[in-house]
N, C-alpha and C. Protein backbone atom coordinates (compact mmCIF):
# COMPACT_ATOMS: atom_id res chain seq x y z
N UNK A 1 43.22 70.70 -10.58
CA UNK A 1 42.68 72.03 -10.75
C UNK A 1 43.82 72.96 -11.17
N UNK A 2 43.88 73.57 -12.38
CA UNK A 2 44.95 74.52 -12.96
C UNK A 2 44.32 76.32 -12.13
N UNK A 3 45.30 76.54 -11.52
CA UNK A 3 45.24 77.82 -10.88
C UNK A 3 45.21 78.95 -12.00
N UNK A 4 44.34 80.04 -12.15
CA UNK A 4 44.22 81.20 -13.03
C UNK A 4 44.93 82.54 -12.28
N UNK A 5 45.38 83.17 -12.75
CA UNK A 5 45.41 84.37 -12.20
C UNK A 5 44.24 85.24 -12.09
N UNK A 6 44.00 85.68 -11.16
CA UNK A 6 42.39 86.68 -11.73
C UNK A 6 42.68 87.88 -11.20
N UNK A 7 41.92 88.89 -11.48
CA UNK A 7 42.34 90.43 -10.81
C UNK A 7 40.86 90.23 -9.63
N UNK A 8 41.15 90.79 -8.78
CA UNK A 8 39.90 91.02 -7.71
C UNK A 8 39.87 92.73 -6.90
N UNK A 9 38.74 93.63 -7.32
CA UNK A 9 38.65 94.54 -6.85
C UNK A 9 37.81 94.47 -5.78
N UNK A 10 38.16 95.14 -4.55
CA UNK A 10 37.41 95.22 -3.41
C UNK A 10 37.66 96.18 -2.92
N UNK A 11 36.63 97.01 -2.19
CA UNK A 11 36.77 98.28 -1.20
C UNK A 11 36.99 97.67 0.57
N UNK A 12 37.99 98.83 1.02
CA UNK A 12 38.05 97.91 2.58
C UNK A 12 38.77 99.02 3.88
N UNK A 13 39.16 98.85 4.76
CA UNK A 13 39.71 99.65 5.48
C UNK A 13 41.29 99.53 6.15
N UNK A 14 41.40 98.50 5.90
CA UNK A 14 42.90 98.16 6.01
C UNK A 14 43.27 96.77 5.49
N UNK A 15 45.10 96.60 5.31
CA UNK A 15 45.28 95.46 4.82
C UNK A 15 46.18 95.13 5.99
N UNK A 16 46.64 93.87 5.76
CA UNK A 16 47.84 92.92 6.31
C UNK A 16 48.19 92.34 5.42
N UNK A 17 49.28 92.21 4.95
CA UNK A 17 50.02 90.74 3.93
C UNK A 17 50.83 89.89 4.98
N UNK A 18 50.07 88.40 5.55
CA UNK A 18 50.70 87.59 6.28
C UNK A 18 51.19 86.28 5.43
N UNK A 19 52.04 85.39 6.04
CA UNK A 19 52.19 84.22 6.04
C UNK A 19 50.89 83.25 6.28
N UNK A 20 50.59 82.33 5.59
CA UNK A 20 49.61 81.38 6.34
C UNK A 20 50.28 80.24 6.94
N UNK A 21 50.31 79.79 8.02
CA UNK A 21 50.91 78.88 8.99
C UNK A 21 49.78 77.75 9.26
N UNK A 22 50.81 76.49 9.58
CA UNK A 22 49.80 75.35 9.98
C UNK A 22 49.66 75.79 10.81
N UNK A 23 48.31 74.86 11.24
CA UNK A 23 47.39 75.05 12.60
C UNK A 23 46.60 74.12 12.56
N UNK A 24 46.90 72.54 13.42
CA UNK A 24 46.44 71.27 12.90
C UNK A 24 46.72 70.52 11.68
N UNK A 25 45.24 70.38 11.34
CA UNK A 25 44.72 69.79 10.05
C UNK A 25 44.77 70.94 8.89
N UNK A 26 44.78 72.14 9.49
CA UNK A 26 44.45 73.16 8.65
C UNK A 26 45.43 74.40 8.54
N UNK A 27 45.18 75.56 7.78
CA UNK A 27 46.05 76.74 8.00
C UNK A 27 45.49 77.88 8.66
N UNK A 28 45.84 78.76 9.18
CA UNK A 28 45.38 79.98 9.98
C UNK A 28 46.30 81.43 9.41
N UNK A 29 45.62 82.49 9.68
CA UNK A 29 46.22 83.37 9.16
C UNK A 29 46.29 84.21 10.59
N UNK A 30 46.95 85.00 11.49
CA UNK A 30 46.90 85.71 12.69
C UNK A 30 46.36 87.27 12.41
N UNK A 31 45.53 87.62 12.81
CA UNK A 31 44.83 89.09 12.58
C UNK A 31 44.94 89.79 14.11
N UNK A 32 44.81 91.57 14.00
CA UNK A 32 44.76 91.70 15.13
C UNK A 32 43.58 91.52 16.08
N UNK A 33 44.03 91.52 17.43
CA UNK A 33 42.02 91.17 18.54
C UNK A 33 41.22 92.26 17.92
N UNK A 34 41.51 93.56 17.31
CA UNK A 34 40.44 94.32 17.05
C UNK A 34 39.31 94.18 15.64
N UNK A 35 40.03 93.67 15.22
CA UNK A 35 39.50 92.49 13.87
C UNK A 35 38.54 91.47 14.49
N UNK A 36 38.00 91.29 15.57
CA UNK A 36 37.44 89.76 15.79
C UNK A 36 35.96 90.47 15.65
N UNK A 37 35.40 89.22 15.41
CA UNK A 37 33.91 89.27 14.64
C UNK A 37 33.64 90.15 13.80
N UNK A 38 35.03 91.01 12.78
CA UNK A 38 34.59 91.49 11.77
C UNK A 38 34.55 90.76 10.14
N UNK A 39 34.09 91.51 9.19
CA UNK A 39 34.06 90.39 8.26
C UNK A 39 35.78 91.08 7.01
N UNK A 40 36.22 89.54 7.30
CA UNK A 40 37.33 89.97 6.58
C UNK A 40 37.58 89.30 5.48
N UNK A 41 38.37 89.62 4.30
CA UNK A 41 38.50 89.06 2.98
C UNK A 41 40.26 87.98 2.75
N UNK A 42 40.13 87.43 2.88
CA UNK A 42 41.56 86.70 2.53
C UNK A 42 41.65 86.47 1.16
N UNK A 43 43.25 86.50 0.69
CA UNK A 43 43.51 85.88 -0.59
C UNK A 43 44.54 85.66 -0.87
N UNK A 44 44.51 84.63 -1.78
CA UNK A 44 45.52 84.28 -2.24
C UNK A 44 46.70 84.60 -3.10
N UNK A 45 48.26 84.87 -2.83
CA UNK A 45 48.36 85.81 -3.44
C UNK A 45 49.48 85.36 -4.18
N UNK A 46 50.10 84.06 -4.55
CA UNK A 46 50.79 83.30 -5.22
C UNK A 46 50.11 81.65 -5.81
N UNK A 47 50.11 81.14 -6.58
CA UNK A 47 49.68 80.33 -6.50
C UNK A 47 49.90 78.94 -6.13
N UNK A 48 49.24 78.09 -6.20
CA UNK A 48 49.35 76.96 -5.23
C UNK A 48 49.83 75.79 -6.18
N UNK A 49 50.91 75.18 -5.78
CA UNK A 49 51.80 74.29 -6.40
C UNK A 49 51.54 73.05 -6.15
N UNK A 50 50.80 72.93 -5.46
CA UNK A 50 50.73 71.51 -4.72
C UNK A 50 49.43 70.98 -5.12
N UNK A 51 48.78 71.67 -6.21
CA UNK A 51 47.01 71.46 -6.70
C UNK A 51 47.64 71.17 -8.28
C-alpha cells in the first residue's frame, strides 16, 4: 500500500500531538480521563515506512 498525503479538515475542541506507543499486539495513544467516552479523531501525521 503506497501512503498519499491527503489534507483532512475537521472542526473540534482541542488537540494533543502524542507519540503512539506499543501496547501488546497493538498501539495506544494516552488521552486525558476527561476525554473518556468521548468521540475522538486520531491521525496520522507522518507516514508509515514499514507498509
Amino acid at each position: 500500500m503506497v501512503m498519499v498525503k491527503i489534507k483532512i479538515e475537521t472542526e473540534g475542541y482541542a488537540t494533543i500531538e502524542k507519540k503512539a506507543m506499543a501496547s501488546g499486539n497493538s498501539t495506544s495513544i494516552y488521552l486525558p480521563n476527561t476525554w473518556k467516552g468521548k468521540k475522538v479523531l486520531a491521525i496520522l501525521l507522518e507516514p508509515n515506512e514499514d507498509e
